[in-house]
Structures are given as structure tokens and as C-alpha cells.
Protein backbone atom coordinates (compact mmCIF):
# COMPACT_ATOMS: atom_id res chain seq x y z
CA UNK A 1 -93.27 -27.10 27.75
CA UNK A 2 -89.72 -27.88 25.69
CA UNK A 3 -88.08 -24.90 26.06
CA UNK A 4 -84.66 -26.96 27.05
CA UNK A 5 -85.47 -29.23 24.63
CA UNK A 6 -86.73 -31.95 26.80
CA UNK A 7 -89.23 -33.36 24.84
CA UNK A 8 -86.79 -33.27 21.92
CA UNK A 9 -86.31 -31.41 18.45
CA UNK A 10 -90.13 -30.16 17.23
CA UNK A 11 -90.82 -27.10 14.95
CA UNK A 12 -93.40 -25.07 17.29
CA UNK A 13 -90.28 -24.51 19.78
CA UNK A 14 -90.01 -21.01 17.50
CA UNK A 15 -93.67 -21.00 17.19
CA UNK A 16 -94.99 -21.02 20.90
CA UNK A 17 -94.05 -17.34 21.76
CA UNK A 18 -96.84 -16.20 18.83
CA UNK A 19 -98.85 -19.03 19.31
CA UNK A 20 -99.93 -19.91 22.52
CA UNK A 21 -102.05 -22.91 21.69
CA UNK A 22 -98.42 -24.46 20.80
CA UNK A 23 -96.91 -24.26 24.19
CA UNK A 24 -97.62 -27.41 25.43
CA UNK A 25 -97.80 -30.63 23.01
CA UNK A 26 -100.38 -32.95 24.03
CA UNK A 27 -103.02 -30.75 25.19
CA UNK A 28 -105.17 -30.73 22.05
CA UNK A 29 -105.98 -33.36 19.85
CA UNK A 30 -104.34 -33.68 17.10
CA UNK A 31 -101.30 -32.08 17.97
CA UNK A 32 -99.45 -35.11 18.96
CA UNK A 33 -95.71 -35.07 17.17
CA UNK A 34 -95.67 -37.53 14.26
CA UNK A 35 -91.71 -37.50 14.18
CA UNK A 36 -90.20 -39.63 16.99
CA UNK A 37 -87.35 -37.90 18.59
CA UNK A 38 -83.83 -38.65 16.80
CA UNK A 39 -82.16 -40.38 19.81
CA UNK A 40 -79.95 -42.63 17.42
CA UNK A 41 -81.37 -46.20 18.00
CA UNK A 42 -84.46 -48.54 19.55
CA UNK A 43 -85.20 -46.10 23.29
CA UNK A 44 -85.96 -48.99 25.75
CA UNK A 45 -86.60 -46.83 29.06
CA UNK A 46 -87.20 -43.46 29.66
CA UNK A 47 -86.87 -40.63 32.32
CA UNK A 48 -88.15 -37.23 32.53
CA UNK A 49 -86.75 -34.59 35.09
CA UNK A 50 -89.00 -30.91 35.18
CA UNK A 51 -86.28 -29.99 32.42
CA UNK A 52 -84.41 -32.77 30.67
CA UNK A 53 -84.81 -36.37 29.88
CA UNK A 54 -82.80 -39.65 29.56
CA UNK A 55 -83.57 -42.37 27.57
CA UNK A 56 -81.67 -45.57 27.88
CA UNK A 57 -81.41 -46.97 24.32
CA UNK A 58 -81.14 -51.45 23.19
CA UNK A 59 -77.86 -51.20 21.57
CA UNK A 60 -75.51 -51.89 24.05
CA UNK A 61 -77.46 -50.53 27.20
CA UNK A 62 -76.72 -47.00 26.01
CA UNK A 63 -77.84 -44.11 27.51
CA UNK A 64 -78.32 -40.37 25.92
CA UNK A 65 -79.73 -37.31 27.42
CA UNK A 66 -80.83 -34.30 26.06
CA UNK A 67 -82.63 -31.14 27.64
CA UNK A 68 -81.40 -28.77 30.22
CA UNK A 69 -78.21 -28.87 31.36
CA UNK A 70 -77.26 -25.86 33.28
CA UNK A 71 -75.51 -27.96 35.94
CA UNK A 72 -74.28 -30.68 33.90
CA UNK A 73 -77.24 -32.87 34.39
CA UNK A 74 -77.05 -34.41 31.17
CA UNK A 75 -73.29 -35.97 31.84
CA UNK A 76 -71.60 -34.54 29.19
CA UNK A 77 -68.88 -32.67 31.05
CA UNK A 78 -70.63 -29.36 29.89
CA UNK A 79 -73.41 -27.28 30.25
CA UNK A 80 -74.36 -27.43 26.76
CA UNK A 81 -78.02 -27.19 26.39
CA UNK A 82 -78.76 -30.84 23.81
CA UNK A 83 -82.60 -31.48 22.19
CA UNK A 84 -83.67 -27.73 20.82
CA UNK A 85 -83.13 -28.61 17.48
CA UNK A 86 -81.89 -32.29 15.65
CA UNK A 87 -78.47 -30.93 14.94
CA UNK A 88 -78.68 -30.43 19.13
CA UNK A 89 -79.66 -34.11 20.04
CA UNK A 90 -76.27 -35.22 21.72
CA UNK A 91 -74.04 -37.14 19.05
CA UNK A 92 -72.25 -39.12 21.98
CA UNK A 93 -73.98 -41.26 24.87
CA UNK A 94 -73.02 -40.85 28.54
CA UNK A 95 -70.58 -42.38 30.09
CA UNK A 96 -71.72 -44.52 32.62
CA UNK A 97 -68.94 -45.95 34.23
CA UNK A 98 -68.43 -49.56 35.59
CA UNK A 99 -70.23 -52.83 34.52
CA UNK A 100 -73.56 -52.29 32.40
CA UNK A 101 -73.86 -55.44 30.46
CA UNK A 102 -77.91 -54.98 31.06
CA UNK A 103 -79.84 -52.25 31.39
CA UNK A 104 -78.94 -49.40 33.75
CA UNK A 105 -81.87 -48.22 35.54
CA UNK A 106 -81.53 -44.37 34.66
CA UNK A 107 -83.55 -41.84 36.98
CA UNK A 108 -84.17 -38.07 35.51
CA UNK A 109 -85.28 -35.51 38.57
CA UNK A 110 -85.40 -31.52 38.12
CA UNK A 111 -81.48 -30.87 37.76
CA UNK A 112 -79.93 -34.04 38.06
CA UNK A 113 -79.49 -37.69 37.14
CA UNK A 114 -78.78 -40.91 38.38
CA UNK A 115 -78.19 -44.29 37.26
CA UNK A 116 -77.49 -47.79 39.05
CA UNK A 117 -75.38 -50.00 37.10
CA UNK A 118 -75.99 -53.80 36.51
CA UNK A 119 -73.84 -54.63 39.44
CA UNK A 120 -75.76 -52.40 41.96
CA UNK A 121 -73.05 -49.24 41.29
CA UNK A 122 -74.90 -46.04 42.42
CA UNK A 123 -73.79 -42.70 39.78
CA UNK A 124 -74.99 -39.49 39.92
CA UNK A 125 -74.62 -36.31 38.33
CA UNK A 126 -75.72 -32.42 37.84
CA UNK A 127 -76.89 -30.23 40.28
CA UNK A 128 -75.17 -31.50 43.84
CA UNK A 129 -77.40 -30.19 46.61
């Protein structure tokens, strides 16, 4: 439904609560979001947990996430909720250490992420159960 922000910045996040028809995005026709979501360059792959998202972005093999991030899922060092709002969209990508001259694969699940480098590195982060 967004309410982390997982589907990114959109107005009816302070809508929904009087409108229930705006809860989910996607449901209706019509209603599709004509704004793409501000992830700062060309998104090449993309992963959805139940409560945040990933998107691995051309420019360098990038990788931002934005959503959740009550147990750090998102790889900031935090547990800074990113995506509510465009002033919210993380400024900064993750750091995915070791060798990622081509695309990391990048896997979202319900509290935590994972990513396998180009050279077969395995790193994963968030919620460690």
C-alpha cells in the first residue's frame, strides 16, 4: 500500500486515511502515477520486499533503496525510513562492497536485502534472522 514509502514519493500517501479508494495504486483505472519515482538516474532492475524496494540504477551499477527500514534493510547504516516524500528518496546509494563493474543482482524480501556482486560476492543486510 506505500505506507513506508515503497512504491516511492506520491501525493495520496496523506490522502488514503480519508479516502479509501486511494490505498492501493493500481487497482482502478486511471489511477496509475504519471510521475516516475525520483531515484536519481536510468533504474535498470528492480526489487520489491512486502515493505521496501531496491532498484539498481545504469550509471555505474548503482544501487538505491528506499522504503522501510526498521532494521536497516535499506543499507544505510540507519533506520531512517527513505521514499515517503521526494525530499525522503535517499540522496546517497548503498554501498555495496567489493567488485561491481556490472550489474549486481539485488534481491528485496520482507525486512532484508541481498545482493551478489559481479565476482559471485554474497552481501546481505537488515533484519538477521
Amino acid at each position: 500500500d506505500g505506507t513506508f514509502g515503497q512504491i516511492g514519493p506520491h501525493v495520496w500517501h496523506s490522502q488514503y486515511k480519508t479516502n479509501e479508494s486511494l490505498y492501493y495504486i493500481g487497482d482502478e483505472a486511471g489511477e496509475m502515477p504519471t510521475a516516475a519515482v525520483p531515484v536519481g538516474g536510468r533504474a535498470i532492475h528492480v526489487s520489491s520486499g512486502a515493505f521496501h524496494t531496491c532498484v539498481t540504477l545504469e550509471d555505474r551499477w548503482r544501487v538505491k533503496c528506499f522504503g522501510d527500514n526498521r532494521y536497516g534493510q535499506l543499507g544505510y547504516g540507519d533506520t531512517v525510513k527513505r521514499g515517503l516524500t521526494s525530499a525522503s528518496m535517499p540522496p546517497v546509494d548503498v554501498d555495496v562492497t567489493g567488485e561491481v563493474s556490472r550489474l549486481p543482482q539485488v534481491m528485496a524480501t520482507r525486512d532484508k536485502t541481498c545482493t551478489i556482486t559481479s565476482i559471485g560476492e554474497m552481501r546481505c543486510w537488515g533484519k538477521g534472522e
